[in-house]
C-alpha atoms as a PDB file:
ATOM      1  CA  UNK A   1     -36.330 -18.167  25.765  1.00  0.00           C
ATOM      2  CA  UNK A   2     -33.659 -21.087  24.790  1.00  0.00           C
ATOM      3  CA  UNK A   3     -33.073 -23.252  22.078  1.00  0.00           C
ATOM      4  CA  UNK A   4     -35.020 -26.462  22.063  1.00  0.00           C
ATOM      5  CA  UNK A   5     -33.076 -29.917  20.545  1.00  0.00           C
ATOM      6  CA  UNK A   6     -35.105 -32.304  19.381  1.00  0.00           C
ATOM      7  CA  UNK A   7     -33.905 -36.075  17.663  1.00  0.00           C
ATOM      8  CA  UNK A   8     -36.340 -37.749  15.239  1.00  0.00           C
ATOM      9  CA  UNK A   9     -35.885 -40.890  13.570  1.00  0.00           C
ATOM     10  CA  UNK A  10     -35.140 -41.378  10.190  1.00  0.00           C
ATOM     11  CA  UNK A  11     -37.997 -43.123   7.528  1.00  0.00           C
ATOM     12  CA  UNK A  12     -39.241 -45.027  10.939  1.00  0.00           C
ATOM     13  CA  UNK A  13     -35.828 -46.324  11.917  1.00  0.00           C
ATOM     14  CA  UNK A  14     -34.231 -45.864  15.529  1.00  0.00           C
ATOM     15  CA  UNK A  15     -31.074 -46.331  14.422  1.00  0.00           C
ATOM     16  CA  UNK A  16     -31.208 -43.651  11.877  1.00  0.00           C
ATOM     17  CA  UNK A  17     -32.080 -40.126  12.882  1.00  0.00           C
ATOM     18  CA  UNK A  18     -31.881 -36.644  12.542  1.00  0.00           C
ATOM     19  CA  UNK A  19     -31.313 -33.409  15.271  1.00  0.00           C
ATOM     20  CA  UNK A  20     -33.296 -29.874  14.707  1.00  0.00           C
ATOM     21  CA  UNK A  21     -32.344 -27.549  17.070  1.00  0.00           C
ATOM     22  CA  UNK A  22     -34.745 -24.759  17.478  1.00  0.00           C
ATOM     23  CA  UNK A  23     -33.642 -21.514  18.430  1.00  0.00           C
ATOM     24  CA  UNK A  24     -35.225 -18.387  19.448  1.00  0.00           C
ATOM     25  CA  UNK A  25     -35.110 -15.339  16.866  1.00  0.00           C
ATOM     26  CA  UNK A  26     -35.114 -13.069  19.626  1.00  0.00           C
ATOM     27  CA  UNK A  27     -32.898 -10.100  19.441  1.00  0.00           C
ATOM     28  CA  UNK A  28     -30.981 -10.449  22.349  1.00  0.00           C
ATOM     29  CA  UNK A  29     -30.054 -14.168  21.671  1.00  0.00           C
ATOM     30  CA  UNK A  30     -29.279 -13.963  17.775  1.00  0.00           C
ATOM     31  CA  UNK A  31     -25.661 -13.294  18.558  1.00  0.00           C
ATOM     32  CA  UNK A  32     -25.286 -17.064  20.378  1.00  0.00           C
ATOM     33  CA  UNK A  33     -26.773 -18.464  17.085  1.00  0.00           C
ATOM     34  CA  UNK A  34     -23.463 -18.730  15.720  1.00  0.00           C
ATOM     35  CA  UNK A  35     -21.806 -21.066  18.357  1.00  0.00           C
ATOM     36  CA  UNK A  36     -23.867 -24.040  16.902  1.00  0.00           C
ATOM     37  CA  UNK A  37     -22.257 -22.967  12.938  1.00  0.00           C
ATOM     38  CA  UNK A  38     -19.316 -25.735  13.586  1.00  0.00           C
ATOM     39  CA  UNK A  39     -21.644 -28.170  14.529  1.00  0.00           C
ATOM     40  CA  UNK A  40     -24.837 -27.564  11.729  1.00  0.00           C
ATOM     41  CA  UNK A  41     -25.418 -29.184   8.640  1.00  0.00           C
ATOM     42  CA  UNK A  42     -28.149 -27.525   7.058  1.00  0.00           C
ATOM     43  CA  UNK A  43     -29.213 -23.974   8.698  1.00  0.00           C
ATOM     44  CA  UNK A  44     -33.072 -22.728   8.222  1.00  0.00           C
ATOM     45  CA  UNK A  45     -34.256 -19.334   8.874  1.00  0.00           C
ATOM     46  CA  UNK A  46     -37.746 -19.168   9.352  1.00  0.00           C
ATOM     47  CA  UNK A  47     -39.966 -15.778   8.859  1.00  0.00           C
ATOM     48  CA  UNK A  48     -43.300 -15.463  10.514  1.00  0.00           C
ATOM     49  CA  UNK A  49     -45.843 -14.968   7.159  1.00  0.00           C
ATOM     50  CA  UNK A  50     -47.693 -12.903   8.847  1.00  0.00           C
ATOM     51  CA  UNK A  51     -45.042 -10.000   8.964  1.00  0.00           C
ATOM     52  CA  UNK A  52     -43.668 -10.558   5.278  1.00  0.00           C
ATOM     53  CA  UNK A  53     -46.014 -11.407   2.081  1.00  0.00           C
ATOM     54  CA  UNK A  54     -43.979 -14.288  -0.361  1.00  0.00           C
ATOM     55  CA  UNK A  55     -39.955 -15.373  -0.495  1.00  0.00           C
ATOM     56  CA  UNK A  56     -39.350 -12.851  -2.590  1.00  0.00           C
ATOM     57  CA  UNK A  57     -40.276 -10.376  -0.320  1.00  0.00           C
ATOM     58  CA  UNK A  58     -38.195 -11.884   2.485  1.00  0.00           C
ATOM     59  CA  UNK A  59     -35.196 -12.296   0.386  1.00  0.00           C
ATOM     60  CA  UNK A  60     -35.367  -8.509  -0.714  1.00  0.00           C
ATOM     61  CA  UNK A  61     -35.596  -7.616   3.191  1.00  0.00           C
ATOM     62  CA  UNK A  62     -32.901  -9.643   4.060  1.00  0.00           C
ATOM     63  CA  UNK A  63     -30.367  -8.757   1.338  1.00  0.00           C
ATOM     64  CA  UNK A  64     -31.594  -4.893   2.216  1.00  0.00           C
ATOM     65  CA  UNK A  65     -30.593  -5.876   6.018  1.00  0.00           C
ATOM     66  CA  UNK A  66     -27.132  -6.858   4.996  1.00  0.00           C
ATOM     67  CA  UNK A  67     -26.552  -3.924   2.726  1.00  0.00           C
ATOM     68  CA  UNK A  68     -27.458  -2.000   6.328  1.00  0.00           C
ATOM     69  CA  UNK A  69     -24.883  -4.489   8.287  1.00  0.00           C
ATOM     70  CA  UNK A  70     -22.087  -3.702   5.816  1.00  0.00           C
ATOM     71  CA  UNK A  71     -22.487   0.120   5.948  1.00  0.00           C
ATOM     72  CA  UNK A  72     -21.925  -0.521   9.279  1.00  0.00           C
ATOM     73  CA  UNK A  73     -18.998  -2.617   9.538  1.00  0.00           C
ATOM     74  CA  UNK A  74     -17.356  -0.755   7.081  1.00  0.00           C
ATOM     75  CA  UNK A  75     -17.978   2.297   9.751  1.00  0.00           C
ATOM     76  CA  UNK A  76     -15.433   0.588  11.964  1.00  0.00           C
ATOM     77  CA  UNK A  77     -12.906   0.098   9.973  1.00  0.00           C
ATOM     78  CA  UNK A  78     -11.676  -2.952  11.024  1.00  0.00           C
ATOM     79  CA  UNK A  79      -8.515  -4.417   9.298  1.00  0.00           C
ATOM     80  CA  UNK A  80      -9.726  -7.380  10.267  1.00  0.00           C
ATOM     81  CA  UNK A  81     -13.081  -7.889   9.229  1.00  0.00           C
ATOM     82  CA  UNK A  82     -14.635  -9.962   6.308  1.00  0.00           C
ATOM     83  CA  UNK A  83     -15.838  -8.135   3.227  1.00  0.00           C
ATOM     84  CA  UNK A  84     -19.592  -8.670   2.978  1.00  0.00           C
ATOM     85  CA  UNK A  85     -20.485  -8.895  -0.518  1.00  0.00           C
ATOM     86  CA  UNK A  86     -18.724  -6.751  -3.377  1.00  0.00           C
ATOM     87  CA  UNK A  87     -17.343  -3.674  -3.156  1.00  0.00           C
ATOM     88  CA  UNK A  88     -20.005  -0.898  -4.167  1.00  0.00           C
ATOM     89  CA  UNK A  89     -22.459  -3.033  -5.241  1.00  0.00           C
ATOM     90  CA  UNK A  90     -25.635  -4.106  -3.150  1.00  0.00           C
ATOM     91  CA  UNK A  91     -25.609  -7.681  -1.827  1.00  0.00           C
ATOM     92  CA  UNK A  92     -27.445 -10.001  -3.700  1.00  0.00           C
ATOM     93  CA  UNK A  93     -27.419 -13.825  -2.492  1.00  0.00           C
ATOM     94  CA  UNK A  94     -27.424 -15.355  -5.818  1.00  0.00           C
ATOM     95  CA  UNK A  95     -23.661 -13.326  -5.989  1.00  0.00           C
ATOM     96  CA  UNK A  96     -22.152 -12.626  -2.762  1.00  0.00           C
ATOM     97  CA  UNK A  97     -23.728 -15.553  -0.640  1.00  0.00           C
ATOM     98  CA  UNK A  98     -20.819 -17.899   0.378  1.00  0.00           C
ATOM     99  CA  UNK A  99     -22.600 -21.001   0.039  1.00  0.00           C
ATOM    100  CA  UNK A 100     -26.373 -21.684  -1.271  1.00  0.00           C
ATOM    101  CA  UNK A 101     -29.055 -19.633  -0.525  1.00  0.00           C
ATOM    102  CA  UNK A 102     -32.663 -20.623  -1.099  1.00  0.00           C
ATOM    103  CA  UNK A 103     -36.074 -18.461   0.081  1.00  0.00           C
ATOM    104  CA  UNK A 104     -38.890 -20.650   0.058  1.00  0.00           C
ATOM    105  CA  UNK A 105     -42.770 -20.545   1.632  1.00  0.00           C
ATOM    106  CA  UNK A 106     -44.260 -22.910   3.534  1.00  0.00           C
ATOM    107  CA  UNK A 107     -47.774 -23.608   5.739  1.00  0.00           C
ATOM    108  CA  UNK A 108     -47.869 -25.756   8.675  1.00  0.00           C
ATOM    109  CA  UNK A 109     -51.356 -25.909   7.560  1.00  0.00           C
ATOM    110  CA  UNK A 110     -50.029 -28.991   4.957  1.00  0.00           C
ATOM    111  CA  UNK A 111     -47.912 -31.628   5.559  1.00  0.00           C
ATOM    112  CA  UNK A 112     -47.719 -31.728   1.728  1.00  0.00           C
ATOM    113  CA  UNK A 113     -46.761 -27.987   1.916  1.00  0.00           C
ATOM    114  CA  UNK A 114     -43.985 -28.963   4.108  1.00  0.00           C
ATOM    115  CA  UNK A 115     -42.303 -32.141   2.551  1.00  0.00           C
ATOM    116  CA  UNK A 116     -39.623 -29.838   0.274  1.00  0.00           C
ATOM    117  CA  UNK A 117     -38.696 -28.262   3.609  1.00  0.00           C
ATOM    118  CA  UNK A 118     -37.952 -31.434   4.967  1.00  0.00           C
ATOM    119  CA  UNK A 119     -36.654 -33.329   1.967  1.00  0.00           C
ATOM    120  CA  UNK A 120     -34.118 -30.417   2.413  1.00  0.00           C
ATOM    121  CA  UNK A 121     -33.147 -31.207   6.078  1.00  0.00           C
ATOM    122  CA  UNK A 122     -32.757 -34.945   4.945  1.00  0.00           C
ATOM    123  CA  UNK A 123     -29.925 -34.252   1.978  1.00  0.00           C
ATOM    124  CA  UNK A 124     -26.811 -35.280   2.616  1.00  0.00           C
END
């Protein structure tokens, strides 16, 4: 398993293009994920449907995870550690997040299904 970078021209110009890097979700390589932070524009997580119903199942799962994360960190003790969220209150990404959040479903069955996924890659 290792991350796959692909380049793909922009509205069918070579001298315009865009890089996706695909990387695995496997749990022994999420912790590299974060090397290629500095470098990423946009970031996409993607959720296999077949595991988890609709976005708003995934984004209860995923703020539940990092309720889970914090309890942990806050095990530690760590005077050096970043405060996940507020204090005594569970994380909710509309709040907490850092930066915008959106869940959203998609099919590779339909290219038309896919075209706000990749309108979103193109934004500037």
């Amino acid at each position: 398993m290792k991350e796959t970078l692909e380049t793909f021209p922009l509205f069918d110009e070579e001298a315009a293009t865009v890089s996706v890097l695909d990387f695995p979700g496997h749990e022994r390589l999420r912790s590299q994920v974060s090397q290629f932070y500095p470098i990423a524009k946009k970031l996409v997580f993607v959720v296999d449907a077949t595991t988890v119903g609709d976005a708003a199942q995934v984004r209860k799962a995923a703020e539940s995870q990092l309720k889970s994360t914090r309890a942990s960190l806050e095990a530690h003790d760590d005077d050096e550690s970043i405060p996940l969220g507020r204090e005594n209150v569970p994380f909710a990404f509309d709040v907490d997040a850092p930066c915008e959040v959106v869940f959203e479903s998609y099919s590779i069955h339909s290219a038309e299904a896919i075209a706000p996924l990749l309108d979103f890659i193109l934004q500037e």
